[in-house]
PDB file of N, CA and C in Angstrom:
ATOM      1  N   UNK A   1       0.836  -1.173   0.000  1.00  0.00           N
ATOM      2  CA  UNK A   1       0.000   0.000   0.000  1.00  0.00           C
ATOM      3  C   UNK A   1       0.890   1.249   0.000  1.00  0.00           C
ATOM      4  N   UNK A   2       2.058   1.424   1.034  1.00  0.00           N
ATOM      5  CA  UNK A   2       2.913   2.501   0.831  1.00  0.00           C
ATOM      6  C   UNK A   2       4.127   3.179  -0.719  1.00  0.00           C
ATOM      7  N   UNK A   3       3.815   1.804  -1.338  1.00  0.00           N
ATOM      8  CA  UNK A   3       4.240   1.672  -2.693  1.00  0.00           C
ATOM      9  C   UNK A   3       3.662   2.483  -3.362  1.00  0.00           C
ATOM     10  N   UNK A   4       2.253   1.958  -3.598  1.00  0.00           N
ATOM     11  CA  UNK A   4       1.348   2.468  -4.306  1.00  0.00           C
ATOM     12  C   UNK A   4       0.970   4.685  -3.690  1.00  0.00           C
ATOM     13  N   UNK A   5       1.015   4.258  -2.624  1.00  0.00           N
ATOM     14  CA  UNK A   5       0.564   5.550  -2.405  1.00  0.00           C
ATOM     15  C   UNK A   5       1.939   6.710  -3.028  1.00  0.00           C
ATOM     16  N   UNK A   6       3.147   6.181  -2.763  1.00  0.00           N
ATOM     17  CA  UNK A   6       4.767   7.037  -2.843  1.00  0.00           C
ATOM     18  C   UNK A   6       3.895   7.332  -4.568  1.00  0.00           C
ATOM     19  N   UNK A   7       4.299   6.110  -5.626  1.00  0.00           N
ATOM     20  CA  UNK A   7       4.076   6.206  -6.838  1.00  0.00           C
ATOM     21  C   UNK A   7       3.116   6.694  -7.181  1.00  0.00           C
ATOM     22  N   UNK A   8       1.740   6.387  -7.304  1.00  0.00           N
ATOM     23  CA  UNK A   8       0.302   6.580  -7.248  1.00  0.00           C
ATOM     24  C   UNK A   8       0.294   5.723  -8.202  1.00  0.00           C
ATOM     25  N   UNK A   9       0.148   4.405  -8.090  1.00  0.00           N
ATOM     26  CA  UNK A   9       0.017   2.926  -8.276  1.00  0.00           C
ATOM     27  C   UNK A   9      -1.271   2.327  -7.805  1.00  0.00           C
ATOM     28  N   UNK A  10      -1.824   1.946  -8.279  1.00  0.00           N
ATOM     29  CA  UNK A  10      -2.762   0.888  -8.263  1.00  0.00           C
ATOM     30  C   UNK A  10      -1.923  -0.450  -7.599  1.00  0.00           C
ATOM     31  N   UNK A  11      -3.004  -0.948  -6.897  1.00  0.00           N
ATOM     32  CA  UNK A  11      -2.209  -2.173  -6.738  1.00  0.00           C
ATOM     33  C   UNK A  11      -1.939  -3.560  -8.097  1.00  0.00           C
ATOM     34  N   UNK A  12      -2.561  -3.143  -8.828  1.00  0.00           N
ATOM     35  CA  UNK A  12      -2.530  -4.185 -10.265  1.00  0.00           C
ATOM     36  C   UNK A  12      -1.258  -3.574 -10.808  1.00  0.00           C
ATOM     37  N   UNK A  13      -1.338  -2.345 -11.075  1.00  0.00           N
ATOM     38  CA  UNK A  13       0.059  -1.843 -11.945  1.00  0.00           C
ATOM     39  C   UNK A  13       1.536  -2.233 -10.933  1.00  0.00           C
ATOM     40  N   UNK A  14       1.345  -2.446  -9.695  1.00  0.00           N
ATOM     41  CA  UNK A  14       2.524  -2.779  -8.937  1.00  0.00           C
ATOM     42  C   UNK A  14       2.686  -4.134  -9.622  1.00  0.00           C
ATOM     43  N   UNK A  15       1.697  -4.984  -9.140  1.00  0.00           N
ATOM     44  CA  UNK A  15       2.059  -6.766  -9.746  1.00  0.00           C
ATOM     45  C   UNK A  15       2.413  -6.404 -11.071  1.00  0.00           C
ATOM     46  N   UNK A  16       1.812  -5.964 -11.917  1.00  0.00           N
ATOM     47  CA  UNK A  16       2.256  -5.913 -13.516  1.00  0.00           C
ATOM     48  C   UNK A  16       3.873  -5.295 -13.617  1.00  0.00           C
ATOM     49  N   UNK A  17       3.658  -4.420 -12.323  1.00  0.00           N
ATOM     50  CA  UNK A  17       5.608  -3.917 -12.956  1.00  0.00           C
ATOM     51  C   UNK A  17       6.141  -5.420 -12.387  1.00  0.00           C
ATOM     52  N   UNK A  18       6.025  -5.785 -11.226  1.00  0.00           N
ATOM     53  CA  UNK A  18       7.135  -6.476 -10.367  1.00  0.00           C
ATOM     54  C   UNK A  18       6.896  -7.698 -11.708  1.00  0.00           C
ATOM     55  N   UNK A  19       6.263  -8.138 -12.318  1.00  0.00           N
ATOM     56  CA  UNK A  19       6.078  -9.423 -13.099  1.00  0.00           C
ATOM     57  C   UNK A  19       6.880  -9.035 -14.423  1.00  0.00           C
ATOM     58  N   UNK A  20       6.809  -7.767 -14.895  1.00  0.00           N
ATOM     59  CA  UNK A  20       7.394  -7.632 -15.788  1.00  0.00           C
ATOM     60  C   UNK A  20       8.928  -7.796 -16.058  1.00  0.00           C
ATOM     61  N   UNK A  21       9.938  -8.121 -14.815  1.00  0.00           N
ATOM     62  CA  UNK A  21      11.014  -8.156 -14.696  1.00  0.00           C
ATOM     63  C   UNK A  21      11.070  -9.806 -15.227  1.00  0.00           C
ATOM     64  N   UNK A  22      10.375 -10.539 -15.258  1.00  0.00           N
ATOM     65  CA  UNK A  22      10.275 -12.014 -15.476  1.00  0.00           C
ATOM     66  C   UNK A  22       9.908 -11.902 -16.645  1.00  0.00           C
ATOM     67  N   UNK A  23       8.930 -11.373 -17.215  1.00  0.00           N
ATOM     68  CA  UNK A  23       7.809 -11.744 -18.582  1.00  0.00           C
ATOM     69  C   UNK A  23       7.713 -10.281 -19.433  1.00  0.00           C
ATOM     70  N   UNK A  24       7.360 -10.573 -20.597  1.00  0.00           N
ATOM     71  CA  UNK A  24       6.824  -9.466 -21.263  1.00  0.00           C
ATOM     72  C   UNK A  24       5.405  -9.283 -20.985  1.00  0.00           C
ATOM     73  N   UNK A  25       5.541  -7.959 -21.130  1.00  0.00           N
ATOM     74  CA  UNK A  25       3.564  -7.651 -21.052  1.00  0.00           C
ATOM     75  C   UNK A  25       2.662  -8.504 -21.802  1.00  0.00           C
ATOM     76  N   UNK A  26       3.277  -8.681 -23.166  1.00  0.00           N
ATOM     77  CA  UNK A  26       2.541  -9.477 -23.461  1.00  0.00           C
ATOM     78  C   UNK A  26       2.107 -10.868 -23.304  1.00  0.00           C
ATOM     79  N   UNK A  27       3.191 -11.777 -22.480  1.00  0.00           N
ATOM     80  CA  UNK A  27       3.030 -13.023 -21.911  1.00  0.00           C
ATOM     81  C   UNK A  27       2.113 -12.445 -20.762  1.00  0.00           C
ATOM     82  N   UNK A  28       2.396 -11.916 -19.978  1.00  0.00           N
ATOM     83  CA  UNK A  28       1.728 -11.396 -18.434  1.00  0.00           C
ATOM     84  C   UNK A  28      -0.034 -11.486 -19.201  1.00  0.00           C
ATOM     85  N   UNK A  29      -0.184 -10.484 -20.130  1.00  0.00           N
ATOM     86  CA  UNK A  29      -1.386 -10.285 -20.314  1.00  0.00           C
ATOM     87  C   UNK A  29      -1.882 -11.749 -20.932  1.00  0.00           C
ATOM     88  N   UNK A  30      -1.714 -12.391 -21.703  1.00  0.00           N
ATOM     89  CA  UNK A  30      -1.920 -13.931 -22.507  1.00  0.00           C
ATOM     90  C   UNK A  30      -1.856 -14.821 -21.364  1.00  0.00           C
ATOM     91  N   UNK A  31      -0.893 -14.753 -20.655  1.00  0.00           N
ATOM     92  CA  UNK A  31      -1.438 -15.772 -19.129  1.00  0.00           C
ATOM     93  C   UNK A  31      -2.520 -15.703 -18.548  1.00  0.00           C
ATOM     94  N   UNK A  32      -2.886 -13.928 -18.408  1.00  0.00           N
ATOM     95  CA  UNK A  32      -4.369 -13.700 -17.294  1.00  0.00           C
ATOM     96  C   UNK A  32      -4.993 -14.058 -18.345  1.00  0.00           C
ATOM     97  N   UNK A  33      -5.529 -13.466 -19.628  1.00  0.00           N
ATOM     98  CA  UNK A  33      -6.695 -14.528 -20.886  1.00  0.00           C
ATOM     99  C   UNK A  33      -6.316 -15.429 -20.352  1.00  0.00           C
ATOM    100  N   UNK A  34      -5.833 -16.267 -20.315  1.00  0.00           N
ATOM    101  CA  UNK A  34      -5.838 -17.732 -20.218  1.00  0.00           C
ATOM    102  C   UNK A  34      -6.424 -18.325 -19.115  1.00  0.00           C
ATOM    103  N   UNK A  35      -6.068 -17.704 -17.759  1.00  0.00           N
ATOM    104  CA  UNK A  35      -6.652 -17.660 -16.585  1.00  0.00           C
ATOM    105  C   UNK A  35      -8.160 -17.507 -16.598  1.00  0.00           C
ATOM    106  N   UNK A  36      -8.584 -16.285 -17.054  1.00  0.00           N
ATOM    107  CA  UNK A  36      -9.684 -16.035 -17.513  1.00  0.00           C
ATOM    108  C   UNK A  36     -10.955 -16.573 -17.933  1.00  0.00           C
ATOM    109  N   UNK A  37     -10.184 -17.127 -19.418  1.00  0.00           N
ATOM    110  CA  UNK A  37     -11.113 -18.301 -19.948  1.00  0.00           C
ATOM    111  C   UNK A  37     -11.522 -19.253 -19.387  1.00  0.00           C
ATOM    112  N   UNK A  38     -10.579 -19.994 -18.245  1.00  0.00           N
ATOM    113  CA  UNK A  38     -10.933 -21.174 -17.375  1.00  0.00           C
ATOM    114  C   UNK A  38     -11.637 -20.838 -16.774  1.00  0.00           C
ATOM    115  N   UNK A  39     -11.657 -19.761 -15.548  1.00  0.00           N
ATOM    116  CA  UNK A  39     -12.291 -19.340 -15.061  1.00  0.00           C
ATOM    117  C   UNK A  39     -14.170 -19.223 -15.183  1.00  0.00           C
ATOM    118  N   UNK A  40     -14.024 -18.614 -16.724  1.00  0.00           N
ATOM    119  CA  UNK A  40     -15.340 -18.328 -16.818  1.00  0.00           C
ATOM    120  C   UNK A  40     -16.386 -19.667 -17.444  1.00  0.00           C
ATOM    121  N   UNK A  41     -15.228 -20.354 -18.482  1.00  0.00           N
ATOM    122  CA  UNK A  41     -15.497 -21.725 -18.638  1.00  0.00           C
ATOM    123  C   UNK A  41     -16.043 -22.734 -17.203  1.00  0.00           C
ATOM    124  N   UNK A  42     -14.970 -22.106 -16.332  1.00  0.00           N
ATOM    125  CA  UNK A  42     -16.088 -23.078 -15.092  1.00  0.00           C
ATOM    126  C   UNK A  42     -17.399 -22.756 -14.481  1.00  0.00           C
ATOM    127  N   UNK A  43     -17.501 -21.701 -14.747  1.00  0.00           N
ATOM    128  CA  UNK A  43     -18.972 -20.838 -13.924  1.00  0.00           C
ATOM    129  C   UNK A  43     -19.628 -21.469 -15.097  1.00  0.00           C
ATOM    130  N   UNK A  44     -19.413 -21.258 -16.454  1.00  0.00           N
ATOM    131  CA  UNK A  44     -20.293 -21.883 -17.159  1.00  0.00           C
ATOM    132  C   UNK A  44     -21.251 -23.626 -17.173  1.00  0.00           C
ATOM    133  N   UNK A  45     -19.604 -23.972 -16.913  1.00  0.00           N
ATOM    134  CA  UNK A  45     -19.885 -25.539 -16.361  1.00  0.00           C
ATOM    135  C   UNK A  45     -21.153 -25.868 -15.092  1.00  0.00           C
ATOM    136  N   UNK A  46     -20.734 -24.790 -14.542  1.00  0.00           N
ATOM    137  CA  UNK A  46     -21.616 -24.696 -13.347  1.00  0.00           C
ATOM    138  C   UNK A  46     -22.816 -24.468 -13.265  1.00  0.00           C
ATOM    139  N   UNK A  47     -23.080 -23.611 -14.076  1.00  0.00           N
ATOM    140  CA  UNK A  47     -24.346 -23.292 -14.337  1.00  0.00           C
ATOM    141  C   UNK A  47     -24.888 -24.286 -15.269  1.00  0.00           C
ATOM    142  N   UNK A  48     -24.304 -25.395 -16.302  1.00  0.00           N
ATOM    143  CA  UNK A  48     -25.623 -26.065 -16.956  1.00  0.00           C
ATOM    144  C   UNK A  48     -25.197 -27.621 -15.830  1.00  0.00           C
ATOM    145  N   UNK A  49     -24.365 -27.662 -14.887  1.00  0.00           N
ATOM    146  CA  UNK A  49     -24.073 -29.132 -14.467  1.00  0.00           C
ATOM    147  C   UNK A  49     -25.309 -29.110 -13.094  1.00  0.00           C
ATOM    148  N   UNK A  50     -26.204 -30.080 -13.414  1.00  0.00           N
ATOM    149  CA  UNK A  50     -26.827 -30.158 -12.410  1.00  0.00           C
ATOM    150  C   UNK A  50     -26.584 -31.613 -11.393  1.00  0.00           C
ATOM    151  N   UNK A  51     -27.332 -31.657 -10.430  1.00  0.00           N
ATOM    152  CA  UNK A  51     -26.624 -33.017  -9.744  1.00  0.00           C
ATOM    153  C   UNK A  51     -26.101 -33.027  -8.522  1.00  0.00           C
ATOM    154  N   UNK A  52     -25.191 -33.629  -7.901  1.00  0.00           N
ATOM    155  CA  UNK A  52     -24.346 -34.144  -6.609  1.00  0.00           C
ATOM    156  C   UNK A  52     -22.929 -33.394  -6.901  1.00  0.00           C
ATOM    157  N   UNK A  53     -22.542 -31.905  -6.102  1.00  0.00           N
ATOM    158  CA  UNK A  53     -21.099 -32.193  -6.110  1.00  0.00           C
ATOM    159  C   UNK A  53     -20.154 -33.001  -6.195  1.00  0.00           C
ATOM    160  N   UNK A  54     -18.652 -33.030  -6.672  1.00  0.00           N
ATOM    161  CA  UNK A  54     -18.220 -34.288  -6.494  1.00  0.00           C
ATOM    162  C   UNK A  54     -17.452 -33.917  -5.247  1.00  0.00           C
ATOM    163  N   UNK A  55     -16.771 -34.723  -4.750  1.00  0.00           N
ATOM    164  CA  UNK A  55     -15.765 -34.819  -2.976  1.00  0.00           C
ATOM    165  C   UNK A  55     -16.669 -35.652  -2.184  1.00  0.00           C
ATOM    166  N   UNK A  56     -17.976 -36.538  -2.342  1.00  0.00           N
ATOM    167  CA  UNK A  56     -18.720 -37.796  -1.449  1.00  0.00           C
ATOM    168  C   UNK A  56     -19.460 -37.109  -0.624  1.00  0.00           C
ATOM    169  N   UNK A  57     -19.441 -35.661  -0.315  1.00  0.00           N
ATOM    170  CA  UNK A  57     -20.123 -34.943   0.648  1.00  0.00           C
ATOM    171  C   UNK A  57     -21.820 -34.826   0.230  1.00  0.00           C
ATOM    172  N   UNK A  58     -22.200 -35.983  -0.492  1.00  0.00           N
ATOM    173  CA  UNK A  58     -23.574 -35.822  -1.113  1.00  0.00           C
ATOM    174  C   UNK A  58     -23.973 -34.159  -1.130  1.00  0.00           C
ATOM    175  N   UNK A  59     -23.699 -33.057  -1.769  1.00  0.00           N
ATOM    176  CA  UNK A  59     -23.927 -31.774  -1.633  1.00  0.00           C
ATOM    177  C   UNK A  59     -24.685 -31.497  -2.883  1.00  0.00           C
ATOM    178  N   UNK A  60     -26.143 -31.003  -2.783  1.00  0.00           N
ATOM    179  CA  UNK A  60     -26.983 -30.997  -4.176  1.00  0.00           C
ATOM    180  C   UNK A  60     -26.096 -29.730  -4.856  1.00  0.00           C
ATOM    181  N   UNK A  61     -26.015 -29.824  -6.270  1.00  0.00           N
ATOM    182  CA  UNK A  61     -25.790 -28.409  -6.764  1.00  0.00           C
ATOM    183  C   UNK A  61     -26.813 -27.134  -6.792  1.00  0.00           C
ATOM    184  N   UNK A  62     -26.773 -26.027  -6.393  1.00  0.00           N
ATOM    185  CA  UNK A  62     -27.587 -25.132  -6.717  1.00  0.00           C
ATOM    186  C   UNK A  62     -27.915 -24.185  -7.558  1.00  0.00           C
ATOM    187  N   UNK A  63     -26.573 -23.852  -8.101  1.00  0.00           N
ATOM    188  CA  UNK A  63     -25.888 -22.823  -9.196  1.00  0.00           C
ATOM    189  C   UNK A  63     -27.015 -22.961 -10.629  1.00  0.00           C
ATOM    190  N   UNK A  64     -27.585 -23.938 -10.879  1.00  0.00           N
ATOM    191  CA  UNK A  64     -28.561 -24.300 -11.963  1.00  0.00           C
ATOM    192  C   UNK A  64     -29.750 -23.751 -11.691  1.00  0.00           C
ATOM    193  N   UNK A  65     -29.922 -24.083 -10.300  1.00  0.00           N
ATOM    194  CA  UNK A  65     -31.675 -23.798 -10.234  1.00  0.00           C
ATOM    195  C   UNK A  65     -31.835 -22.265 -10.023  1.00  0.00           C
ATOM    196  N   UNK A  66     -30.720 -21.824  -9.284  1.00  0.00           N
ATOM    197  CA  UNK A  66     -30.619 -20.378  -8.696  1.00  0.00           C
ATOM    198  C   UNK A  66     -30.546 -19.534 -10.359  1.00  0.00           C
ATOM    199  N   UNK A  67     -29.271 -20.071 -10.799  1.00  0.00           N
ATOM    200  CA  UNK A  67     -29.902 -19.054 -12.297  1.00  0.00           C
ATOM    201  C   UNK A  67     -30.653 -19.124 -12.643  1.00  0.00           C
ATOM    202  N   UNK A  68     -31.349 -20.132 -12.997  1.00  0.00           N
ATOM    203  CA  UNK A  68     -32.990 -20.304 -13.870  1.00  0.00           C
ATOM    204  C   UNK A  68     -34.230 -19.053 -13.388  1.00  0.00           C
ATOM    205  N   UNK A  69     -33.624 -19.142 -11.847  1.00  0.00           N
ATOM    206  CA  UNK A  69     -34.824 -18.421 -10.848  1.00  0.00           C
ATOM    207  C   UNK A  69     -34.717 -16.784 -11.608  1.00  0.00           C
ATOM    208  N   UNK A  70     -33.114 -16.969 -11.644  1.00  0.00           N
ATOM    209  CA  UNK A  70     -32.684 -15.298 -11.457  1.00  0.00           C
ATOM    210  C   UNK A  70     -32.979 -14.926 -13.091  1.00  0.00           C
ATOM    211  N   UNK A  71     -33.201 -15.877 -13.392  1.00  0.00           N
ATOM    212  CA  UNK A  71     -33.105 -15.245 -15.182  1.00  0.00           C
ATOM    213  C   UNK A  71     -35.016 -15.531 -15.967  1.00  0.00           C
ATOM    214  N   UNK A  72     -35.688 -15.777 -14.768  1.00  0.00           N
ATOM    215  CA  UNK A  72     -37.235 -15.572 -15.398  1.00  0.00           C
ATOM    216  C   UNK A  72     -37.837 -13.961 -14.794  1.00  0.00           C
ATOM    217  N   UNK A  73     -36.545 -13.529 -14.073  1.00  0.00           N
ATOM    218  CA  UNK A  73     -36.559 -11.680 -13.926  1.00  0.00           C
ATOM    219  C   UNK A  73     -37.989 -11.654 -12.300  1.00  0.00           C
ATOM    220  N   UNK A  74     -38.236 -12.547 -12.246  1.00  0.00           N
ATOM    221  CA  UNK A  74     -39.218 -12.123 -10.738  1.00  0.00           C
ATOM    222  C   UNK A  74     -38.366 -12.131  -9.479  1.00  0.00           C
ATOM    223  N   UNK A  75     -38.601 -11.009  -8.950  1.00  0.00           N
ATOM    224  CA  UNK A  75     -38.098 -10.802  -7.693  1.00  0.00           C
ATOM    225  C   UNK A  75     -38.447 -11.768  -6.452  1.00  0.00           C
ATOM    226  N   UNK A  76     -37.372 -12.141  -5.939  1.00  0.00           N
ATOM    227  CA  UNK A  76     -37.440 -12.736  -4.635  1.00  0.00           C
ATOM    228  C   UNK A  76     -35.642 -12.328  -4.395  1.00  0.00           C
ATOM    229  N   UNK A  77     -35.776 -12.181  -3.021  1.00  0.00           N
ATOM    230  CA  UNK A  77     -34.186 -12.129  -2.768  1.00  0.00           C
ATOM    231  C   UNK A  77     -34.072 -13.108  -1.393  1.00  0.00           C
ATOM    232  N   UNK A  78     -35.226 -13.863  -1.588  1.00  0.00           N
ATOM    233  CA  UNK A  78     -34.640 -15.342  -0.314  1.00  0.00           C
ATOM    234  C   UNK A  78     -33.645 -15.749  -0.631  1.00  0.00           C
ATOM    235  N   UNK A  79     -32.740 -15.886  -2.379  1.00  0.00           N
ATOM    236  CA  UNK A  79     -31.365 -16.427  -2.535  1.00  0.00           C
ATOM    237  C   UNK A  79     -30.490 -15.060  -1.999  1.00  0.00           C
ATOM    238  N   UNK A  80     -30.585 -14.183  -1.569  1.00  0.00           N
ATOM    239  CA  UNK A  80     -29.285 -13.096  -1.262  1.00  0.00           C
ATOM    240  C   UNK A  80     -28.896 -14.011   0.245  1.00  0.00           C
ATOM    241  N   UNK A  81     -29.645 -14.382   1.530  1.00  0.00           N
ATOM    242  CA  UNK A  81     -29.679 -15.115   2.688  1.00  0.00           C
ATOM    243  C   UNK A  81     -28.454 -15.927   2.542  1.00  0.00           C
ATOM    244  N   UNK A  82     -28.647 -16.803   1.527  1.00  0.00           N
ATOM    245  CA  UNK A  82     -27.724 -18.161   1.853  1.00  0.00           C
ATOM    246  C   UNK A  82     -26.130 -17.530   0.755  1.00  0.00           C
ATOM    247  N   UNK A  83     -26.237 -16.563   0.093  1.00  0.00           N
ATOM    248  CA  UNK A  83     -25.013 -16.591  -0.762  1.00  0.00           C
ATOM    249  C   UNK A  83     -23.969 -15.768   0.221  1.00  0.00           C
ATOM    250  N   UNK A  84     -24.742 -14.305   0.993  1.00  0.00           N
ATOM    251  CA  UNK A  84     -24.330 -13.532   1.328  1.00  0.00           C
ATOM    252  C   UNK A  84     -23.575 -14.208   2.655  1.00  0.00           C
TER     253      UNK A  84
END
């Protein structure tokens, strides 16, 4: 934080300098895409995989039913309770 404040740095532009001594910007930036894509690729997963978590903890998935709810646009916010 005292970094950022001396410079007037963001804390992202600090990691991006200190990384840049290793990588080019442009690897740095093509790694986070890459990061990225997985990332959002899994929420996706998530949202059409319905079923039993896996790890044996019999845990129903919810991520399916909760979007469906959230995307026919009627208000209820009984799901804000359990996320928040």
């Amino acid at each position: 934080m005292r970094i950022g404040d001396e410079r007037g740095l963001a804390i992202w532009e600090i990691a991006l300098e200190n990384e840049k001594a290793w990588h080019t910007e442009a690897e740095i930036r093509g790694h986070v895409a890459r990061i990225w894509n997985v990332m959002q690729e899994c929420v996706e997963r998530g949202l059409a995989t319905e079923g039993i978590l896996p790890g044996g903890l019999n845990v129903k998935r919810r991520a399916p039913r909760s979007a469906k709810k959230l995307a026919t646009g009627k208000k209820d916010d009984r799901w804000l309770r359990w996320i928040g």
